[in-house]
N, C-alpha and C. Protein backbone atom coordinates (compact mmCIF):
# COMPACT_ATOMS: atom_id res chain seq x y z
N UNK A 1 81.89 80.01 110.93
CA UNK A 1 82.87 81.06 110.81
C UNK A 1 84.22 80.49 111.23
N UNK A 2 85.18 80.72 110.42
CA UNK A 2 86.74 80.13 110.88
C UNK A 2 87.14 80.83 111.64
N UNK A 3 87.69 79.78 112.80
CA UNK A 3 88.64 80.66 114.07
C UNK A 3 89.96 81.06 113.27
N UNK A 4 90.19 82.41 113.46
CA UNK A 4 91.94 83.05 113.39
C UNK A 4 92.23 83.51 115.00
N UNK A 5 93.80 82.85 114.90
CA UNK A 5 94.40 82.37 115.87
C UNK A 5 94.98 84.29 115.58
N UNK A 6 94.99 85.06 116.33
CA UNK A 6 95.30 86.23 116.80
C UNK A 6 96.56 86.43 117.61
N UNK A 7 96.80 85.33 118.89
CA UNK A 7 97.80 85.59 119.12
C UNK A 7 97.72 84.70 120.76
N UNK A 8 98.41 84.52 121.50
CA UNK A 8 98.54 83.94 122.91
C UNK A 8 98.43 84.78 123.88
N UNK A 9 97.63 85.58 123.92
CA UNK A 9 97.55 86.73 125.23
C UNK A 9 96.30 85.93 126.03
N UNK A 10 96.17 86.15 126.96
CA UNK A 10 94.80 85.84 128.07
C UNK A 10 93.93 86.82 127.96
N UNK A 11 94.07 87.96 127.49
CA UNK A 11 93.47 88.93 127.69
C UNK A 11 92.97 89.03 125.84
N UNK A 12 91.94 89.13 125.21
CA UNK A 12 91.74 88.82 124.14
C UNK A 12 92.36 90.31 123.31
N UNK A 13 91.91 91.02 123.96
CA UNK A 13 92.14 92.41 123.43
C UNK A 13 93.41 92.72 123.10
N UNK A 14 94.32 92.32 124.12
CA UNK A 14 95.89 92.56 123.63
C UNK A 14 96.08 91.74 122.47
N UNK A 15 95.41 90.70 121.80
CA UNK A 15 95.70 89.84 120.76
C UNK A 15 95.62 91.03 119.70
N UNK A 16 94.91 91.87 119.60
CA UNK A 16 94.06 92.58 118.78
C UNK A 16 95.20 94.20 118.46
N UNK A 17 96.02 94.18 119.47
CA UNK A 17 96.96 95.42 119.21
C UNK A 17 98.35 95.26 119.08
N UNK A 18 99.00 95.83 118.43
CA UNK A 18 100.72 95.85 117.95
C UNK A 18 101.21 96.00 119.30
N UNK A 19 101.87 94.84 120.32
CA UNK A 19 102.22 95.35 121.64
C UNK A 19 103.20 95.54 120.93
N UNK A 20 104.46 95.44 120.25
CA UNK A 20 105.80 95.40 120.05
C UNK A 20 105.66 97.15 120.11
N UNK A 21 104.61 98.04 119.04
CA UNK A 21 104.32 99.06 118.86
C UNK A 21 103.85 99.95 120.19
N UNK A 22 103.32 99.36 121.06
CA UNK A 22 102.12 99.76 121.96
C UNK A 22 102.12 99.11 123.02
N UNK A 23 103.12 98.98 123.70
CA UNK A 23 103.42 97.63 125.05
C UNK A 23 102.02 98.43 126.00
N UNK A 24 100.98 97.94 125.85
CA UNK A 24 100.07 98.18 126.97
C UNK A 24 99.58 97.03 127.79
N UNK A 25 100.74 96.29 127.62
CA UNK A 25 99.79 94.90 129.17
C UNK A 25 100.37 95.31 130.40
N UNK A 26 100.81 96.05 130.21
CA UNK A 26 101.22 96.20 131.74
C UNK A 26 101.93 97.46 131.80
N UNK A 27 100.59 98.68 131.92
CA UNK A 27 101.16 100.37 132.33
C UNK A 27 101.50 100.60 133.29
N UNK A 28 102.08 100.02 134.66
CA UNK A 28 102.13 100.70 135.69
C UNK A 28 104.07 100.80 135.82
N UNK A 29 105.00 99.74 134.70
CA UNK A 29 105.92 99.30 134.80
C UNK A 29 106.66 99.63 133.55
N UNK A 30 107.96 99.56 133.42
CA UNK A 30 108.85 99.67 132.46
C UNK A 30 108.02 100.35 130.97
N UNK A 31 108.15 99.60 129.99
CA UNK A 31 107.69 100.38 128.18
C UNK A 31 106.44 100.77 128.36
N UNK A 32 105.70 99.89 129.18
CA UNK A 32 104.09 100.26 129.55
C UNK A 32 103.84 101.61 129.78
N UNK A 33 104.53 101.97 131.15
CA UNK A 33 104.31 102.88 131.93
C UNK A 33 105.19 104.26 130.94
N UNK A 34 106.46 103.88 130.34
CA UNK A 34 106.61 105.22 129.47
C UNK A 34 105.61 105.41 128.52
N UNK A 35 105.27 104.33 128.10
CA UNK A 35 104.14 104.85 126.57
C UNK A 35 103.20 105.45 127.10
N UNK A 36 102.60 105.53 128.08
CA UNK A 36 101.37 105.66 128.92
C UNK A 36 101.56 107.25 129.30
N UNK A 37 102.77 107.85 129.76
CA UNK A 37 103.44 108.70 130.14
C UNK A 37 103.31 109.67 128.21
N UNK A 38 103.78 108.94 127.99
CA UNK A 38 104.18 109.87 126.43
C UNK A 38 102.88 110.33 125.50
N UNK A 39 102.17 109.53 126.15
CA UNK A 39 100.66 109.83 125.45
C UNK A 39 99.80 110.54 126.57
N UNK A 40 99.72 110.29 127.49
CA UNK A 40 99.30 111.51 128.20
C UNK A 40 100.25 112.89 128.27
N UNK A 41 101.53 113.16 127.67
CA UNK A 41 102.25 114.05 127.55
C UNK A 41 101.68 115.09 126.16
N UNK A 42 101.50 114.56 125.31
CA UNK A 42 101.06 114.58 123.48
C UNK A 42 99.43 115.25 123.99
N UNK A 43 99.41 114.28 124.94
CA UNK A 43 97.19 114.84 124.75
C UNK A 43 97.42 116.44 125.71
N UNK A 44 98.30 116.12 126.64
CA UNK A 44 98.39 117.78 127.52
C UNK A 44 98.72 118.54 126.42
N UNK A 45 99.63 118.31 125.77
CA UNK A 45 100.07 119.41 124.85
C UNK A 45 98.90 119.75 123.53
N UNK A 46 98.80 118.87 123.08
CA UNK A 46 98.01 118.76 121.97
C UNK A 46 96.70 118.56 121.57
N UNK A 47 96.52 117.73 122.88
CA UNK A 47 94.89 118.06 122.95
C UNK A 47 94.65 116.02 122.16
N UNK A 48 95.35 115.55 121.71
CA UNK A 48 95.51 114.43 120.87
C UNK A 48 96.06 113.15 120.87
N UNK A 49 96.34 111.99 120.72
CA UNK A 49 97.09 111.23 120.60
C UNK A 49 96.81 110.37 119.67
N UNK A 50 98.20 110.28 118.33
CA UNK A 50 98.07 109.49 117.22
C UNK A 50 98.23 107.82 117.75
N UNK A 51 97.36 106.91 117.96
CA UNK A 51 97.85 105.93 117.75
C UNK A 51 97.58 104.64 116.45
N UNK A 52 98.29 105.56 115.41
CA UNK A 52 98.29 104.77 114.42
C UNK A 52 99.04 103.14 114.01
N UNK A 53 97.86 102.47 113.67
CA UNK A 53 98.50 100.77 113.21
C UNK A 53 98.62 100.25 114.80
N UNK A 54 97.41 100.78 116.09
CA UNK A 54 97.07 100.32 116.92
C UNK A 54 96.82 98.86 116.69
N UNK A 55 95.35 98.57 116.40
CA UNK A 55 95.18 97.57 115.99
C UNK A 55 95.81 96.67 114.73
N UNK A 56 96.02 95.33 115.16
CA UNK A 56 97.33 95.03 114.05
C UNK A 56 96.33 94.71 112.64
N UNK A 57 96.64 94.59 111.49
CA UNK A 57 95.78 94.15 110.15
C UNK A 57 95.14 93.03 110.15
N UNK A 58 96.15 91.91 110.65
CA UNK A 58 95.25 90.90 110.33
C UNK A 58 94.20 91.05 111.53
N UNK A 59 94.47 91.31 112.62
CA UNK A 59 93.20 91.53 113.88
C UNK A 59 92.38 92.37 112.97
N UNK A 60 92.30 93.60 112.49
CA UNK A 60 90.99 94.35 111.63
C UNK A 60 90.39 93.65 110.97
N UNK A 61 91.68 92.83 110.22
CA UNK A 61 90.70 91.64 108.50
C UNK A 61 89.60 90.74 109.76
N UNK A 62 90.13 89.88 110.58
CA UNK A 62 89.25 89.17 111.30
C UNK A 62 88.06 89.91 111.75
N UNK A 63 88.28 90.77 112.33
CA UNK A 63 86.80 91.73 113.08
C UNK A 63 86.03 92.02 112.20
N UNK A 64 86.90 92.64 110.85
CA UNK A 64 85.64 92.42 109.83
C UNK A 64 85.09 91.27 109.25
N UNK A 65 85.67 90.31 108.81
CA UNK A 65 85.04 89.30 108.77
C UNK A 65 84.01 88.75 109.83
N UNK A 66 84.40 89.13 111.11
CA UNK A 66 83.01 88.48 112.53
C UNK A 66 82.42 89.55 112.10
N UNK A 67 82.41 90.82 112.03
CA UNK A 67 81.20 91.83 111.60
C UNK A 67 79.96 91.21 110.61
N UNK A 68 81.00 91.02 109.17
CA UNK A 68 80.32 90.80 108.18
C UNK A 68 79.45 89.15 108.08
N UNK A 69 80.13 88.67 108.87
CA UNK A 69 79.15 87.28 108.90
C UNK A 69 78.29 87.68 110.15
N UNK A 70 78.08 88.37 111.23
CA UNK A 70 76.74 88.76 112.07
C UNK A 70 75.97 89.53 111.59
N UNK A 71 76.17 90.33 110.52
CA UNK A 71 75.63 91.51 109.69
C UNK A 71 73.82 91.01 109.37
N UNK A 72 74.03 90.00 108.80
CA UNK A 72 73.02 88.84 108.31
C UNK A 72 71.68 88.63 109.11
N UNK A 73 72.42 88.04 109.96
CA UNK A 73 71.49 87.74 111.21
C UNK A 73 70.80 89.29 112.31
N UNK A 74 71.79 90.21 111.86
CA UNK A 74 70.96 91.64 113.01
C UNK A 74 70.03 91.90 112.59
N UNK A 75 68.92 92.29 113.40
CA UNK A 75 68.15 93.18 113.13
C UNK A 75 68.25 94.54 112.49
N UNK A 76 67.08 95.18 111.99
CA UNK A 76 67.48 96.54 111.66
C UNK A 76 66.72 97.23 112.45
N UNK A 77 66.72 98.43 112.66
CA UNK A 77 66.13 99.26 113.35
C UNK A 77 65.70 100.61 112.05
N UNK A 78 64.92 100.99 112.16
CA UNK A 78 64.49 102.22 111.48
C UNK A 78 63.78 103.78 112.30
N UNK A 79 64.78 104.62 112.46
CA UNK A 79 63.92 106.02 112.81
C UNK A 79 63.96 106.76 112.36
N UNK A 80 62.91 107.18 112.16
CA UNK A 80 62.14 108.20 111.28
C UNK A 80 62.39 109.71 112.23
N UNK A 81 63.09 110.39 111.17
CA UNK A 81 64.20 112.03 112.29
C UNK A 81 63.96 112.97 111.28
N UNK A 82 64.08 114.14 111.56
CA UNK A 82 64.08 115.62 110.50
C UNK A 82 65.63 115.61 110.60
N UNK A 83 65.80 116.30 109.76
CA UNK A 83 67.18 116.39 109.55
C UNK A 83 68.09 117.24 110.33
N UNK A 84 67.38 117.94 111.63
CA UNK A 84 68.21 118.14 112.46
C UNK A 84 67.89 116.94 113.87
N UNK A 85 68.19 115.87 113.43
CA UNK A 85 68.01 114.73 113.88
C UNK A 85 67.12 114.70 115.32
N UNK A 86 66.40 115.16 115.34
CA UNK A 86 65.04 115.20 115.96
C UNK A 86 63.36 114.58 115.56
N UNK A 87 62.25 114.52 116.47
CA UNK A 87 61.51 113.97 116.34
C UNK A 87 60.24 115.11 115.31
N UNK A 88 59.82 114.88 114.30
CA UNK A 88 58.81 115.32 114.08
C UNK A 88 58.04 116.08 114.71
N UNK A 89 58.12 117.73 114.30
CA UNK A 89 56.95 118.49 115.11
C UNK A 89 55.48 118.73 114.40
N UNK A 90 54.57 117.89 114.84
CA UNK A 90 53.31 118.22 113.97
C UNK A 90 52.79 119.36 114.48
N UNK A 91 53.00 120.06 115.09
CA UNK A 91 52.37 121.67 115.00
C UNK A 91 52.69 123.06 113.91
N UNK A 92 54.10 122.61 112.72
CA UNK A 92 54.71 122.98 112.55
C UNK A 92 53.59 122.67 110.95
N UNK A 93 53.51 123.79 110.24
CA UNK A 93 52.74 123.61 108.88
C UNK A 93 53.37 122.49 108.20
N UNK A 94 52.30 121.83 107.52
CA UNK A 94 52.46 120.50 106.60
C UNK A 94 53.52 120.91 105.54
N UNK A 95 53.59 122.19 104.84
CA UNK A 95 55.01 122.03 103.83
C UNK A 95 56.05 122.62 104.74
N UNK A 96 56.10 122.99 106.10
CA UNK A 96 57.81 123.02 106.76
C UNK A 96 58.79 122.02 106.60
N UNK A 97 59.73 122.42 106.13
CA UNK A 97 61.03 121.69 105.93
C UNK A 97 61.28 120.11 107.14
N UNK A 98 60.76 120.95 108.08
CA UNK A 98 61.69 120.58 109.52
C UNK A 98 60.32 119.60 109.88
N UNK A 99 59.31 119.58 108.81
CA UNK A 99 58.25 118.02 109.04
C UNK A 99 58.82 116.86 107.73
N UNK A 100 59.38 117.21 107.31
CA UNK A 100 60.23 116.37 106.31
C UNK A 100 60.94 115.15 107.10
N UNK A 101 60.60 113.89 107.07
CA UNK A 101 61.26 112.55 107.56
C UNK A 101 61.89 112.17 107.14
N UNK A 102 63.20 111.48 107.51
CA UNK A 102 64.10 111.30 106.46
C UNK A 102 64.38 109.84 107.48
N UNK A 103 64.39 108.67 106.59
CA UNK A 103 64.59 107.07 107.70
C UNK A 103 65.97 107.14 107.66
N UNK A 104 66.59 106.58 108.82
CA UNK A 104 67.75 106.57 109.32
C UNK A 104 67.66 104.67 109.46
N UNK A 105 68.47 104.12 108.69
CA UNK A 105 68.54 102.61 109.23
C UNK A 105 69.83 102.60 109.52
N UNK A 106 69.71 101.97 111.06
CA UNK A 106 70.74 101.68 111.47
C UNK A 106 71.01 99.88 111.90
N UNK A 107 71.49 99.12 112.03
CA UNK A 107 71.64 98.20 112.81
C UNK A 107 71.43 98.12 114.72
N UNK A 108 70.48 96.81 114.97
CA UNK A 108 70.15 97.15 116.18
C UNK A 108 70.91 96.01 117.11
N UNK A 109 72.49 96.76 116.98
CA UNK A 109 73.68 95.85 118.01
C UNK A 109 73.20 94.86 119.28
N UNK A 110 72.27 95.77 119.74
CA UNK A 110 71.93 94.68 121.38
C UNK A 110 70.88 93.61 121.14
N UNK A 111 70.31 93.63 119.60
CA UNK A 111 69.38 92.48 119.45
C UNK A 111 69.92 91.36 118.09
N UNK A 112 71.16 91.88 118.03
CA UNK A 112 71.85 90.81 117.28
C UNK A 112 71.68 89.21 117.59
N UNK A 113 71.30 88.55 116.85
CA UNK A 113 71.22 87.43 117.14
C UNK A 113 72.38 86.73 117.51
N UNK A 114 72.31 85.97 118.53
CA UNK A 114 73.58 85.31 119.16
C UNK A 114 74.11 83.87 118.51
N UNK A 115 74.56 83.65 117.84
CA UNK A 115 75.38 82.30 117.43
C UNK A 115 76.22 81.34 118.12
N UNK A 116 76.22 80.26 118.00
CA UNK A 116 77.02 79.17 119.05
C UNK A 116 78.73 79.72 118.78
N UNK A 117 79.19 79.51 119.55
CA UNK A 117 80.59 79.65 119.52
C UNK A 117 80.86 77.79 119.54
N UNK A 118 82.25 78.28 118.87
CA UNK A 118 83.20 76.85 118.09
C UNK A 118 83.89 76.72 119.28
């Protein structure tokens, strides 16, 4: 998998967000601490906070690309749920709706196979 160079932060995560947009390395001080202020202002009021074009594009294109090349290697997981995503009641007559299984495949994140890092 090719390394993309994201950006010079120590902290990997700030590589990954628009600080120019979003100065969050340091909330306790100057742009930090207003943005921090202005978005807890928006969520009192609103219940919300837009932070759109958080993460910068090319950081998304990369994450998807590490997604899509570990994709391969995960496991899957399969559970078998009624569609009010619960477990099968067999006491419940053989043509009830709610004994109807429906497989749910999901990917099983914590048994992803681990790859060497470059």
């Amino acid at each position: 998998m090719p390394q993309t160079n994201l950006g010079t932060e120590t902290d990997m995560a700030l590589n990954l967000v628009d600080i120019a947009r979003y100065p969050i390395a340091d909330l306790e001080t100057g742009e930090g601490a207003e943005f921090l202020k202005a978005c807890q202002d928006h969520m009192e009021t609103h219940g919300w906070c837009n932070l759109d074009g958080f993460i910068r594009a090319e950081a998304l294109a990369a994450l998807e690309d590490e997604a899509s090349n570990l994709l391969p290697g995960a496991e899957v997981l399969t559970i078998k749920r009624n569609i009010y995503q619960g477990a099968i009641d067999p006491s419940l007559p053989e043509d009830d709706p709610r004994r109807r299984e429906l497989p749910m495949l999901r990917p099983s994140w914590p048994m992803i196979k681990s790859r060497p890092t470059r």
